[in-house]
Protein backbone atom coordinates (compact mmCIF):
# COMPACT_ATOMS: atom_id res chain seq x y z
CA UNK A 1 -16.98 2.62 9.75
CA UNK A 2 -14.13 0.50 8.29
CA UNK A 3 -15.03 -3.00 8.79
CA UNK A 4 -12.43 -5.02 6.91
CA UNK A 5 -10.04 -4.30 4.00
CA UNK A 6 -9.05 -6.98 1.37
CA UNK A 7 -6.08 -6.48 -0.32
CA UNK A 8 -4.82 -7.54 -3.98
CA UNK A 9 -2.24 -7.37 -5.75
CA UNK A 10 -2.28 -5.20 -9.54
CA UNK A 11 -0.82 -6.90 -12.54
CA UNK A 12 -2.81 -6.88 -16.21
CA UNK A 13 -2.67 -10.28 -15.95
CA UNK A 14 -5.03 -10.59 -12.93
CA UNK A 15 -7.35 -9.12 -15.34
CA UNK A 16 -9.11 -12.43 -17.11
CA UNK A 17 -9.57 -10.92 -20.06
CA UNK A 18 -5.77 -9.98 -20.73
CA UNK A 19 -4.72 -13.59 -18.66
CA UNK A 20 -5.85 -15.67 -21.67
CA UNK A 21 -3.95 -18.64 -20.71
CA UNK A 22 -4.57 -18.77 -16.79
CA UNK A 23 -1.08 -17.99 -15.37
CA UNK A 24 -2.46 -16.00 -12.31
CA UNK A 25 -6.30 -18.21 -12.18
CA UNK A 26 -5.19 -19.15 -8.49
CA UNK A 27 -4.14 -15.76 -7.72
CA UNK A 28 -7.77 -14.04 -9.62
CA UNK A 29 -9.92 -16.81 -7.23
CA UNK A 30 -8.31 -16.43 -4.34
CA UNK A 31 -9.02 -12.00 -4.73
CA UNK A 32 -12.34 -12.70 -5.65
CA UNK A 33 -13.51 -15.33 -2.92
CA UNK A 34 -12.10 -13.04 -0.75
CA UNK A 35 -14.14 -10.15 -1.68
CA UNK A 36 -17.21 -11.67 -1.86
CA UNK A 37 -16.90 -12.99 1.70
CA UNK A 38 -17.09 -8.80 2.96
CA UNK A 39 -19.86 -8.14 0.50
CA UNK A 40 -23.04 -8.81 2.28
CA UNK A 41 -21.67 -6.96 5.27
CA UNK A 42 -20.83 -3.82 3.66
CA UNK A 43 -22.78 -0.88 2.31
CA UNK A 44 -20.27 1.14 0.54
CA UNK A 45 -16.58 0.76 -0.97
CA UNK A 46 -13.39 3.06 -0.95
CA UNK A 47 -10.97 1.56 -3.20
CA UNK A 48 -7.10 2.87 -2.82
CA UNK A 49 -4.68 1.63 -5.47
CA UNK A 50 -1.02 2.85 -5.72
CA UNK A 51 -0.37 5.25 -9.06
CA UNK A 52 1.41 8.34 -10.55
CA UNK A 53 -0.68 10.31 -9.10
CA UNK A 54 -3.10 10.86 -6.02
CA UNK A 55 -6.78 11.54 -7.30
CA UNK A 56 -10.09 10.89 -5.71
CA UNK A 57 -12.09 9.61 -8.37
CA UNK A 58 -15.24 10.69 -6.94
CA UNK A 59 -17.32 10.30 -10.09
CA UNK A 60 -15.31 7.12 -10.30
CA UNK A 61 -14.10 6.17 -13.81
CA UNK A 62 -13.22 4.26 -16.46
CA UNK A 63 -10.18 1.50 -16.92
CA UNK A 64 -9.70 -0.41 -19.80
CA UNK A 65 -7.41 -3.32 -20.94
CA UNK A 66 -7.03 -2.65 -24.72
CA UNK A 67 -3.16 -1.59 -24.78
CA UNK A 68 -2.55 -4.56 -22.09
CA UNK A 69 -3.39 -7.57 -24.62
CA UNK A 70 -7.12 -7.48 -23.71
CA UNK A 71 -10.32 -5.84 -24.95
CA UNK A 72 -12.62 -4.97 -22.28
CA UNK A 73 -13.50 -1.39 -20.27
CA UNK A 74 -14.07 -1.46 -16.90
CA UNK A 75 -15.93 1.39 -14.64
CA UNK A 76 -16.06 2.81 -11.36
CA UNK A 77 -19.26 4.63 -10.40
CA UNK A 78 -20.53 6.63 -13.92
CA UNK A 79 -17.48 8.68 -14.05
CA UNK A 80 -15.67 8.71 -17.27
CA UNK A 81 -12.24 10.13 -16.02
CA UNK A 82 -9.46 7.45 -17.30
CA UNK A 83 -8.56 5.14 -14.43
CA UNK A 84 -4.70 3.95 -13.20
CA UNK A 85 -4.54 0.29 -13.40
CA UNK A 86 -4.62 -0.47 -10.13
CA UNK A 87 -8.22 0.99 -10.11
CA UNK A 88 -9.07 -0.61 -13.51
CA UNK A 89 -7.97 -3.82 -11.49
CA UNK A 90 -9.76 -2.90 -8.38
CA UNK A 91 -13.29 -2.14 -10.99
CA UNK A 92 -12.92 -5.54 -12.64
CA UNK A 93 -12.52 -7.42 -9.14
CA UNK A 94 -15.28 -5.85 -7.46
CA UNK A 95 -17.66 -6.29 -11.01
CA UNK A 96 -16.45 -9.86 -11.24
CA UNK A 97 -17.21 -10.33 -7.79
CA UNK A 98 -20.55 -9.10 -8.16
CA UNK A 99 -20.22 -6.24 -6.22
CA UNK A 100 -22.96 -3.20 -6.21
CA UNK A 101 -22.35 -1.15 -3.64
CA UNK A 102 -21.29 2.49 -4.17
CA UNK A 103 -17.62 2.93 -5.04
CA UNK A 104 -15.16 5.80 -4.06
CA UNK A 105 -11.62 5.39 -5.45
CA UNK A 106 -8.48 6.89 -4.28
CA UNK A 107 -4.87 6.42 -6.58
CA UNK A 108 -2.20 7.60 -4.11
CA UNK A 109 1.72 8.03 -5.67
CA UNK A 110 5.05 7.55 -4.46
CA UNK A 111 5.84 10.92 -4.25
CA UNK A 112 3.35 11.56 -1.25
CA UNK A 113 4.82 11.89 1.93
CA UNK A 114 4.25 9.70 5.21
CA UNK A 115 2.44 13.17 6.27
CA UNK A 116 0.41 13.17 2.87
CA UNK A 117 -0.59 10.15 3.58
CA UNK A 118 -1.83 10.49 7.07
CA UNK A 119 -4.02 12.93 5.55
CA UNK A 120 -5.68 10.90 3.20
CA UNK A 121 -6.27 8.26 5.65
CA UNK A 122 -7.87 10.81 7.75
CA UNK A 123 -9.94 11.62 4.71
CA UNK A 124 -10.65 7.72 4.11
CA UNK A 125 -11.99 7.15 7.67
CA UNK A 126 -14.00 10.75 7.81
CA UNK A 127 -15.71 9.47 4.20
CA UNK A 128 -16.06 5.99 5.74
CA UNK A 129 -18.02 6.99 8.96
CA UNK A 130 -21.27 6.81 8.22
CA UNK A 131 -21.38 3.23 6.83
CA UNK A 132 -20.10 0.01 7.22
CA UNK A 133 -17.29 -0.16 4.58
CA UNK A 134 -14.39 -2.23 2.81
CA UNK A 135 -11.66 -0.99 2.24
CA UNK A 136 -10.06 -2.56 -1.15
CA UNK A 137 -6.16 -2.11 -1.72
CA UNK A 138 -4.85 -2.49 -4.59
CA UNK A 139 -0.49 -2.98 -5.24
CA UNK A 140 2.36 -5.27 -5.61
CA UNK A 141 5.28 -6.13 -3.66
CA UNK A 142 8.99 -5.91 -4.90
CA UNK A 143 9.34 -6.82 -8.90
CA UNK A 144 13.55 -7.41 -7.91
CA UNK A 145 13.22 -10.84 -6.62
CA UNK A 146 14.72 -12.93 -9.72
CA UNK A 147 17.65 -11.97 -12.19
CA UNK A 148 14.19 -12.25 -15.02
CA UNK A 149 12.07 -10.12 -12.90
CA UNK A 150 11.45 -6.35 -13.90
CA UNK A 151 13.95 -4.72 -12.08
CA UNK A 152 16.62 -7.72 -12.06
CA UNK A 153 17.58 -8.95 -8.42
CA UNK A 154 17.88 -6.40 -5.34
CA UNK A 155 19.61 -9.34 -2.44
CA UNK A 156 17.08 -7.43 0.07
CA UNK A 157 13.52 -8.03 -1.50
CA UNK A 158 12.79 -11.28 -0.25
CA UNK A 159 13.13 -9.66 3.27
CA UNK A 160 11.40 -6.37 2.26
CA UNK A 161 8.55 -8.78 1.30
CA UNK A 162 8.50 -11.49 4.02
CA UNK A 163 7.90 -8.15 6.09
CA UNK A 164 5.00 -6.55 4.47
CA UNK A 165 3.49 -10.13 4.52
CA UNK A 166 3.83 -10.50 7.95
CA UNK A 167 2.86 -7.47 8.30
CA UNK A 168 -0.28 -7.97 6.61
CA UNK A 169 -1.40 -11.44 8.71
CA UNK A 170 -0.88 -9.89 11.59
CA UNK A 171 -3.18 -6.77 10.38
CA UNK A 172 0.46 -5.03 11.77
CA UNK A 173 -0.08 -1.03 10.90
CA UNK A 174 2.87 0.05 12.53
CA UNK A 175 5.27 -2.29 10.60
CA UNK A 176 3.66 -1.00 7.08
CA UNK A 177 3.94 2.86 7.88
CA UNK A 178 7.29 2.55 9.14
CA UNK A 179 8.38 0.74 5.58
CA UNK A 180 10.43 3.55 3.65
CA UNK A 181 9.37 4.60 0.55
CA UNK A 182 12.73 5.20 -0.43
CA UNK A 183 13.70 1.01 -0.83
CA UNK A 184 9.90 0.57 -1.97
CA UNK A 185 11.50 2.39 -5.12
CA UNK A 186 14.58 0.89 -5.27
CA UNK A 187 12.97 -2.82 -5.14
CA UNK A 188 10.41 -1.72 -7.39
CA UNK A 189 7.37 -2.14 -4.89
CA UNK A 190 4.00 -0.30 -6.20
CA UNK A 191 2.28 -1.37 -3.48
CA UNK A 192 3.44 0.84 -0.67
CA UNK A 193 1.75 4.44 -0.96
CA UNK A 194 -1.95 2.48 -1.16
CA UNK A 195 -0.81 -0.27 2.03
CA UNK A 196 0.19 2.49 4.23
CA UNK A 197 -2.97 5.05 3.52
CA UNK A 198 -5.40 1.68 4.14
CA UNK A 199 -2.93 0.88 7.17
CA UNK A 200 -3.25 4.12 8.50
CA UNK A 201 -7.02 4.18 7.90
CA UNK A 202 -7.85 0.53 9.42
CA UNK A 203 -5.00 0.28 12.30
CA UNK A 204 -8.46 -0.32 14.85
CA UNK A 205 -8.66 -3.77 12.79
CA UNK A 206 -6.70 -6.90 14.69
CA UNK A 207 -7.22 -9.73 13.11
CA UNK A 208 -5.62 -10.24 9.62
CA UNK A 209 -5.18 -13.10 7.00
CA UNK A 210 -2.70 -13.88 4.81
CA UNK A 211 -4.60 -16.02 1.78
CA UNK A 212 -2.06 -16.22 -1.06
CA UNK A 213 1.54 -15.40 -1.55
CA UNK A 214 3.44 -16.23 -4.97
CA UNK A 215 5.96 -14.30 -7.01
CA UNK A 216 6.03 -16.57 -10.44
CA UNK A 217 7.59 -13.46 -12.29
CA UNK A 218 9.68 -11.85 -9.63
CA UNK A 219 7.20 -9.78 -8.39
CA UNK A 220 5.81 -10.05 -4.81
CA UNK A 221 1.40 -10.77 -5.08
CA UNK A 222 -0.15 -10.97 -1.85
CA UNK A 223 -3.91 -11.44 -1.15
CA UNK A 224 -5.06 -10.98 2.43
CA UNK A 225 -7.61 -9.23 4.87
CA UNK A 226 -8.11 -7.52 7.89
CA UNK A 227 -11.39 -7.20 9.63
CA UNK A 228 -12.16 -6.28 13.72
């Protein structure tokens, strides 16, 4: 059974290796505390990160950060299929938080409808029935919140993003599946295909936290929970 879900946001810099002069520390602490508060509780892990393509990484897999500024690998499971950063950022988070639990990993992308994605949250709870498990979600919010930020200023992120984390205190479901994909794109928001597969897969959880909100390039990272 689902019994919480933590999720983090997915930019190379939250990995320490590439983050050489601390920008996102604050952000990296507050993801790992957070993790390591569901560890002892849980026996197994399904990780869902937002990417170019949906995969279950069964096997697991391998991330790396050489081509990001850093030199380290990072692994899922003994797989060695390449993984999508926001799985390579989900492996270092769980290793730096000292996690050993088994590790299932699921990269959902864009393209996948709301019906696509009812499926795989289907999938997520059938493959999470047998044990207590986290669920770890792993995506950004809008990257148009600043005239510097990757996709230059869209006048309706800062809503768009007040929303999701409202959404996400309030362990709201209903208010992250109804979110269209369709001005996720336009405000540059990865987060959205893995939010809505974990929201759809945890709406029995009530009670969520929002730890850490800060944007210091444009771009929307949230850290928060849900749990029962």
């Amino acid at each position: 059974m689902i019994i919480g879900a933590v999720f983090i946001p997915s930019p190379p810099l939250l990995l320490a290796d590439v983050d050489v002069e601390g920008l996102l520390d604050d952000v990296r602490a507050a993801a790992l505390e957070l993790i390591s508060e569901f560890l002892p509780g849980v026996q197994q892990i399904i990780v869902i990160g937002s990417a170019d393509e949906t995969v279950w990484f069964d096997q697991g897999g391998i991330g790396t950060s050489r081509g990001l500024g850093g030199t380290a690998d990072y692994a899922i499971g003994t797989g060695t299929a390449p993984l999508p950063l926001s799985l390579t950022i989900a492996a270092f988070a769980l290793q730096a938080a000292g996690a050993d639990q088994p590790i299932t990993a699921l990269s959902v992308s864009s393209e996948t409808t709301s019906v696509d994605r009812g499926l795989l949250a289907q999938e997520v709870i059938s493959r999470a029935a047998d044990l207590p498990t986290l669920l770890l979600v792993v995506g950004d919010g809008s990257a148009t919140r600043t005239e510097k930020a990757p996709g230059y200023i869209q006048p309706d992120a800062l809503n768009f993003d007040s929303v999701v984390s409202a959404a996400l205190a309030a362990a709201d479901f209903q208010t992250l599946v109804e979110l269209a994909q369709e001005q996720a794109d336009r405000l540059w928001c990865q987060g959205l295909p893995a939010w809505q597969v974990a929201a759809l897969a945890g709406q029995h959880m009530k009670q969520g936290e929002l730890v850490l909100e800060t944007a210091p390039f444009g771009v929307n990272y949230l850290v928060a929970s849900w749990r029962q």
